[in-house]
C-alpha atoms as a PDB file:
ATOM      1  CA  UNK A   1      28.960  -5.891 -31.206  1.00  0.00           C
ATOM      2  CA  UNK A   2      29.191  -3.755 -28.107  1.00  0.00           C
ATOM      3  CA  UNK A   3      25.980  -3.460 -26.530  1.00  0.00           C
ATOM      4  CA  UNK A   4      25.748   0.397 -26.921  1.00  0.00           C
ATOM      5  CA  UNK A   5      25.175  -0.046 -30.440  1.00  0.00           C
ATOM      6  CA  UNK A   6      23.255  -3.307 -29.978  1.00  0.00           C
ATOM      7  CA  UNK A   7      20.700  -0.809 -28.775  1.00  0.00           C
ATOM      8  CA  UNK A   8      21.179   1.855 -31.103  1.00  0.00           C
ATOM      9  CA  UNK A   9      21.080  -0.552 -33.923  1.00  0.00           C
ATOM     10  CA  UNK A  10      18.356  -2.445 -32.761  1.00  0.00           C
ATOM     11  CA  UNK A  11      14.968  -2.096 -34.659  1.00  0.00           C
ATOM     12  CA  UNK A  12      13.002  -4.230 -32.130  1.00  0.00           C
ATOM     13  CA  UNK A  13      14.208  -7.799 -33.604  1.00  0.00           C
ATOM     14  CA  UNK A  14      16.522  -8.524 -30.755  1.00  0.00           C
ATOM     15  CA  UNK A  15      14.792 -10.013 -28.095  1.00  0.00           C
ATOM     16  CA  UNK A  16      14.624  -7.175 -24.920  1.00  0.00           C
ATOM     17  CA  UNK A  17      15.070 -10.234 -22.174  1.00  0.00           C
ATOM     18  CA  UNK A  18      18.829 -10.652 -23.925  1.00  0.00           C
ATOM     19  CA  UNK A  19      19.619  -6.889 -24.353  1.00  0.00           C
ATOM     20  CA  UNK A  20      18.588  -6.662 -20.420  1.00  0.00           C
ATOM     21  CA  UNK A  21      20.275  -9.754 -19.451  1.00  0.00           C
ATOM     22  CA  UNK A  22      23.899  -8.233 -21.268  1.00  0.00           C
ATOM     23  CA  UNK A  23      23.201  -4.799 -19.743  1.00  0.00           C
ATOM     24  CA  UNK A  24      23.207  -6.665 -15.933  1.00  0.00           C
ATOM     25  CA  UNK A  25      26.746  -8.384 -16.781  1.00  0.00           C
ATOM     26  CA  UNK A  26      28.129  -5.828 -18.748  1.00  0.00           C
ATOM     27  CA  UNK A  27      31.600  -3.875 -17.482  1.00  0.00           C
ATOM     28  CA  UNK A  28      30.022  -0.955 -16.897  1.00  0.00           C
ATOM     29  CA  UNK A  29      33.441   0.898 -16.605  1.00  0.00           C
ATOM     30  CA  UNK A  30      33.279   0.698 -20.720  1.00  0.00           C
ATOM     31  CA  UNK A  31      30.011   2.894 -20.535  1.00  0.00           C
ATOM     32  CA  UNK A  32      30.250   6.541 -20.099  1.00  0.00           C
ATOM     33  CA  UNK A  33      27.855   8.233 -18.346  1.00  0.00           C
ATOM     34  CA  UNK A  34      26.722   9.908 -20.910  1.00  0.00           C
ATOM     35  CA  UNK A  35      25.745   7.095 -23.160  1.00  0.00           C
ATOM     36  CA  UNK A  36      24.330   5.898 -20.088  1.00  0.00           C
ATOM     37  CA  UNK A  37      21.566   9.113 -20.014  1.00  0.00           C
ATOM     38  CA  UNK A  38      20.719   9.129 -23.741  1.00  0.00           C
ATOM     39  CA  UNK A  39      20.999   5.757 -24.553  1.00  0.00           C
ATOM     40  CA  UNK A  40      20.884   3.009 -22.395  1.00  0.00           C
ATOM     41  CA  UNK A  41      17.892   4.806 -19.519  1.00  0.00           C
ATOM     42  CA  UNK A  42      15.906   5.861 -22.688  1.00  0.00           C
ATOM     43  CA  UNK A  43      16.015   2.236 -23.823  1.00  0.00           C
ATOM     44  CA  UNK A  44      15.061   0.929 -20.539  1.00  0.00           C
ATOM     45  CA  UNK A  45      11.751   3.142 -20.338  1.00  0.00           C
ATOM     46  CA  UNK A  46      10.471   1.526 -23.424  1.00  0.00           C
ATOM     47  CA  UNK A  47       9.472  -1.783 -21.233  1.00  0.00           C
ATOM     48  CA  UNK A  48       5.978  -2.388 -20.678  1.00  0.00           C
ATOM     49  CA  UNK A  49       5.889  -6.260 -20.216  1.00  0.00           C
ATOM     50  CA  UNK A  50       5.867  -7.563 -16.787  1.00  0.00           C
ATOM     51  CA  UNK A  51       9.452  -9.887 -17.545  1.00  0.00           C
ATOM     52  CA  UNK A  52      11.406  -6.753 -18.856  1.00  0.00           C
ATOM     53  CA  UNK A  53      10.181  -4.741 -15.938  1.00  0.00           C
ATOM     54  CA  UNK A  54      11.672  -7.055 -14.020  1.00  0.00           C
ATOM     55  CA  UNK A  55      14.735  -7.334 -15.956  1.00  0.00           C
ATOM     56  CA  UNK A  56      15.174  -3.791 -15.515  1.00  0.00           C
ATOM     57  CA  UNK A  57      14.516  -4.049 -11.677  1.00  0.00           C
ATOM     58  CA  UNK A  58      16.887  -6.528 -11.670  1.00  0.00           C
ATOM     59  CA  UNK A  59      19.615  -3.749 -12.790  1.00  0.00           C
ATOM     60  CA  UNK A  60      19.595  -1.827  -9.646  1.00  0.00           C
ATOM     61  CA  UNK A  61      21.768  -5.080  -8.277  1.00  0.00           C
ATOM     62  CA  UNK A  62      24.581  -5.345 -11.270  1.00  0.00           C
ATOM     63  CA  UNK A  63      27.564  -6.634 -10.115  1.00  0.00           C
ATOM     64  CA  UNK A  64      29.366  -3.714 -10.738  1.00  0.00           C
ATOM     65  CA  UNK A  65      27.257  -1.679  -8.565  1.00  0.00           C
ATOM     66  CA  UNK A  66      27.663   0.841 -11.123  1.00  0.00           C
ATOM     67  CA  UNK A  67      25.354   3.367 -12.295  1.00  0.00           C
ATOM     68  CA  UNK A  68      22.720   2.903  -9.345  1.00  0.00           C
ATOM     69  CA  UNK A  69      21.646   6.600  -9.339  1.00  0.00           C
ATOM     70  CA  UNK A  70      20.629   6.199 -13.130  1.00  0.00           C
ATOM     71  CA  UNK A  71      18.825   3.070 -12.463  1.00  0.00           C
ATOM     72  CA  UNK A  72      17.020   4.545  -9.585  1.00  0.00           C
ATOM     73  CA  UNK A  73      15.435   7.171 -11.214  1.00  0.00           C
ATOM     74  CA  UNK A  74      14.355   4.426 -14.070  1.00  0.00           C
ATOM     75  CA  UNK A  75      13.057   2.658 -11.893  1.00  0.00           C
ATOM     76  CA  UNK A  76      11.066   5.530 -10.552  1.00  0.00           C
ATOM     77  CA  UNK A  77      10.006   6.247 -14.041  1.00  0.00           C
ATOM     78  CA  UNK A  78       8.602   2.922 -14.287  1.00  0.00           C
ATOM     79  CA  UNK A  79       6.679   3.198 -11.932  1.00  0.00           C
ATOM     80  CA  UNK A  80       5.209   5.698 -12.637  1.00  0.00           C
ATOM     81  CA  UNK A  81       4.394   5.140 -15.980  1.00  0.00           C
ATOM     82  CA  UNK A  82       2.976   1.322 -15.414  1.00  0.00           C
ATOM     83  CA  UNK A  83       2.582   0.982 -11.543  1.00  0.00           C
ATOM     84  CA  UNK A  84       0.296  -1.960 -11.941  1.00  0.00           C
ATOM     85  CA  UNK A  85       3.284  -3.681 -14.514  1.00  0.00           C
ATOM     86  CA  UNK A  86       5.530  -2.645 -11.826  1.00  0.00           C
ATOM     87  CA  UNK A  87       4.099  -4.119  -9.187  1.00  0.00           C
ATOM     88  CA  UNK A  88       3.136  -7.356 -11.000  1.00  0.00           C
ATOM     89  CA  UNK A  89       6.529  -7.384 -11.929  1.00  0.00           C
ATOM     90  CA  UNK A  90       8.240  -6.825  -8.064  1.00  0.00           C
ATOM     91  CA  UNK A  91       5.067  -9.973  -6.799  1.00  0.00           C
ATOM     92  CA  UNK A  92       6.415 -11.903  -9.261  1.00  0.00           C
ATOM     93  CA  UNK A  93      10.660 -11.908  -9.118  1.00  0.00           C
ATOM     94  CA  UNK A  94      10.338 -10.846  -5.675  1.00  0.00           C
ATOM     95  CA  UNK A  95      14.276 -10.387  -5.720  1.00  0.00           C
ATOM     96  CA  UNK A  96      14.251  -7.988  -7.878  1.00  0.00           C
ATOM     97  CA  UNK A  97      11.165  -6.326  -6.191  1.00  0.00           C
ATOM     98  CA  UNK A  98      12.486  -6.116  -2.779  1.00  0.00           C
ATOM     99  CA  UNK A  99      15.434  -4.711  -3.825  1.00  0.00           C
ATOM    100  CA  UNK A 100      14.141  -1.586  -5.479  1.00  0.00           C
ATOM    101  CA  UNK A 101      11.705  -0.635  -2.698  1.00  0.00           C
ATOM    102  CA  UNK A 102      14.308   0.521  -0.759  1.00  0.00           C
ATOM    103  CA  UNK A 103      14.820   3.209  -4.171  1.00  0.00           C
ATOM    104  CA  UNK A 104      11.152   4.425  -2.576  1.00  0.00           C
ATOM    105  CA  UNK A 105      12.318   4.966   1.016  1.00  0.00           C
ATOM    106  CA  UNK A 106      15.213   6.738   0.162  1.00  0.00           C
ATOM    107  CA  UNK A 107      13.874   8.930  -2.525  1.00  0.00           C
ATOM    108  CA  UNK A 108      10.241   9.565  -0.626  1.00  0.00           C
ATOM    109  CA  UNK A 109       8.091   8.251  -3.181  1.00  0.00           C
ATOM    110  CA  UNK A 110       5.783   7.099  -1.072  1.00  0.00           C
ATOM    111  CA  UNK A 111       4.784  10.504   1.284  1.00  0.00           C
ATOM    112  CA  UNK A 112       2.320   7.704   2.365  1.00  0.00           C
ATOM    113  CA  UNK A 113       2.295   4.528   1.166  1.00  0.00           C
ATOM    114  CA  UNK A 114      -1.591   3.618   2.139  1.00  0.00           C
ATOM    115  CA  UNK A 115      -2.488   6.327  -0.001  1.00  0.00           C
ATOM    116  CA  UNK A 116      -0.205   5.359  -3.014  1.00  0.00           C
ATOM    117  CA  UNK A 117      -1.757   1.767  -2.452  1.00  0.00           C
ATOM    118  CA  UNK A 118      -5.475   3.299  -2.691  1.00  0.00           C
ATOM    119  CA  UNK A 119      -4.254   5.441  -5.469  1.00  0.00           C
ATOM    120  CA  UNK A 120      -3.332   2.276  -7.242  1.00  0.00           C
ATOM    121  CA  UNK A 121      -6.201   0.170  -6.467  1.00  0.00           C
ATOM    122  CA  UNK A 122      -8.218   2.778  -8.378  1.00  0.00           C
ATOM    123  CA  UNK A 123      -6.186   2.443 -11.942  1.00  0.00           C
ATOM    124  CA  UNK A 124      -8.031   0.260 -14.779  1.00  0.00           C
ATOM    125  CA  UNK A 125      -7.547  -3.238 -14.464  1.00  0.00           C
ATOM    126  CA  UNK A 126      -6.251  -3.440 -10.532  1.00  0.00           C
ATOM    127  CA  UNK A 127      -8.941  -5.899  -9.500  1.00  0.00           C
ATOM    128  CA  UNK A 128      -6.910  -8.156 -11.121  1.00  0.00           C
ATOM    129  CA  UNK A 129      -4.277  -7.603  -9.153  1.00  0.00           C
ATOM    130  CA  UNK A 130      -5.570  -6.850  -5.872  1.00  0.00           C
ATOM    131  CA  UNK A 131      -3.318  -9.693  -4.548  1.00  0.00           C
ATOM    132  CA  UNK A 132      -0.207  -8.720  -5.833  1.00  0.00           C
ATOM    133  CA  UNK A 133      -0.757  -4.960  -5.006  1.00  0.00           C
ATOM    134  CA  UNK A 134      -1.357  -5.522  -1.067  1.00  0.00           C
ATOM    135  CA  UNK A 135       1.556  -7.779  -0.951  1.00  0.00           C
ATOM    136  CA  UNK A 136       3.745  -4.832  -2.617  1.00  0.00           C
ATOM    137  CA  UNK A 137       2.753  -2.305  -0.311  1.00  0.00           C
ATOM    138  CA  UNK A 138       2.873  -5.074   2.742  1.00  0.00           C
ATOM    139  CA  UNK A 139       6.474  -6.066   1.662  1.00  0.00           C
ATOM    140  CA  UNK A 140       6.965  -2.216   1.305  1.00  0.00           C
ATOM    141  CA  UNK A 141       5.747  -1.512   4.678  1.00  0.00           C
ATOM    142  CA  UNK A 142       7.670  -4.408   6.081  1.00  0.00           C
ATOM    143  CA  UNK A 143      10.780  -3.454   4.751  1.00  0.00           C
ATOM    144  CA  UNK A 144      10.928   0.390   4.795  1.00  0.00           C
ATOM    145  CA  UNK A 145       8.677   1.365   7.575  1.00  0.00           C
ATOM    146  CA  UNK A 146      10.157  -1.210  10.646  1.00  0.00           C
END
């Protein structure tokens, strides 16, 4: 089954972590762009756990370097949606996190980044995180900022 309709198909009883996994190998010269908008990015907002966040993150590197505008904006998404899941998920598979900062440079997500990382320290449930949040915006400002 070709992982287009593995998705469309799915009704949540494939496991995300192997949908993710077959999207990062997958010839991406078999997906149109189209089916990349209204299927696959759609599919890839739907992640909420701190694993599949990463598995997405971990898209922005395929090895077909394909499709890296579309995972950008994702990513962005992401983000936005769960910036504390987000940034758990970049602390934790810190390739995949340093990768995508970069995405926050070159789109200007971060006008400035000390007061996206105050901004985040006041969401519900950051205390627990306070660690993983300063070494996101350190690794951010490290990176991006030199």
């Amino acid at each position: 089954m070709d992982i287009i309709m593995l998705i469309k198909d799915n009704d949540n009883s494939i496991d995300k972590k192997y949908i993710l996994q077959e999207l990062f190998w997958l010839d991406y010269s078999e997906v149109s762009e189209n089916d990349m908008r209204m299927i696959i990015s759609p599919y890839l907002l739907q992640v909420e756990e701190v694993d599949d966040i990463a598995g997405v993150q971990r898209l922005y590197s395929n090895p077909d370097g394909a499709y890296i505008e579309i995972f950008e904006d994702v990513i962005i998404d992401i983000y936005k949606r769960f910036p504390l899941g987000f940034i758990e998920a970049a602390t934790t598979y810190p390739d995949q996190g340093l990768n995508v900062l970069y995405i926050f440079r070159n789109k200007g997500i971060f006008g400035d980044y000390i007061i996206e990382k105050n901004k985040v320290m006041g969401i519900e449930g950051a205390k627990d995180l306070i660690e993983e949040i300063n070494l996101f915006f350190r690794m951010y400002d490290s990176l991006c900022h030199t």
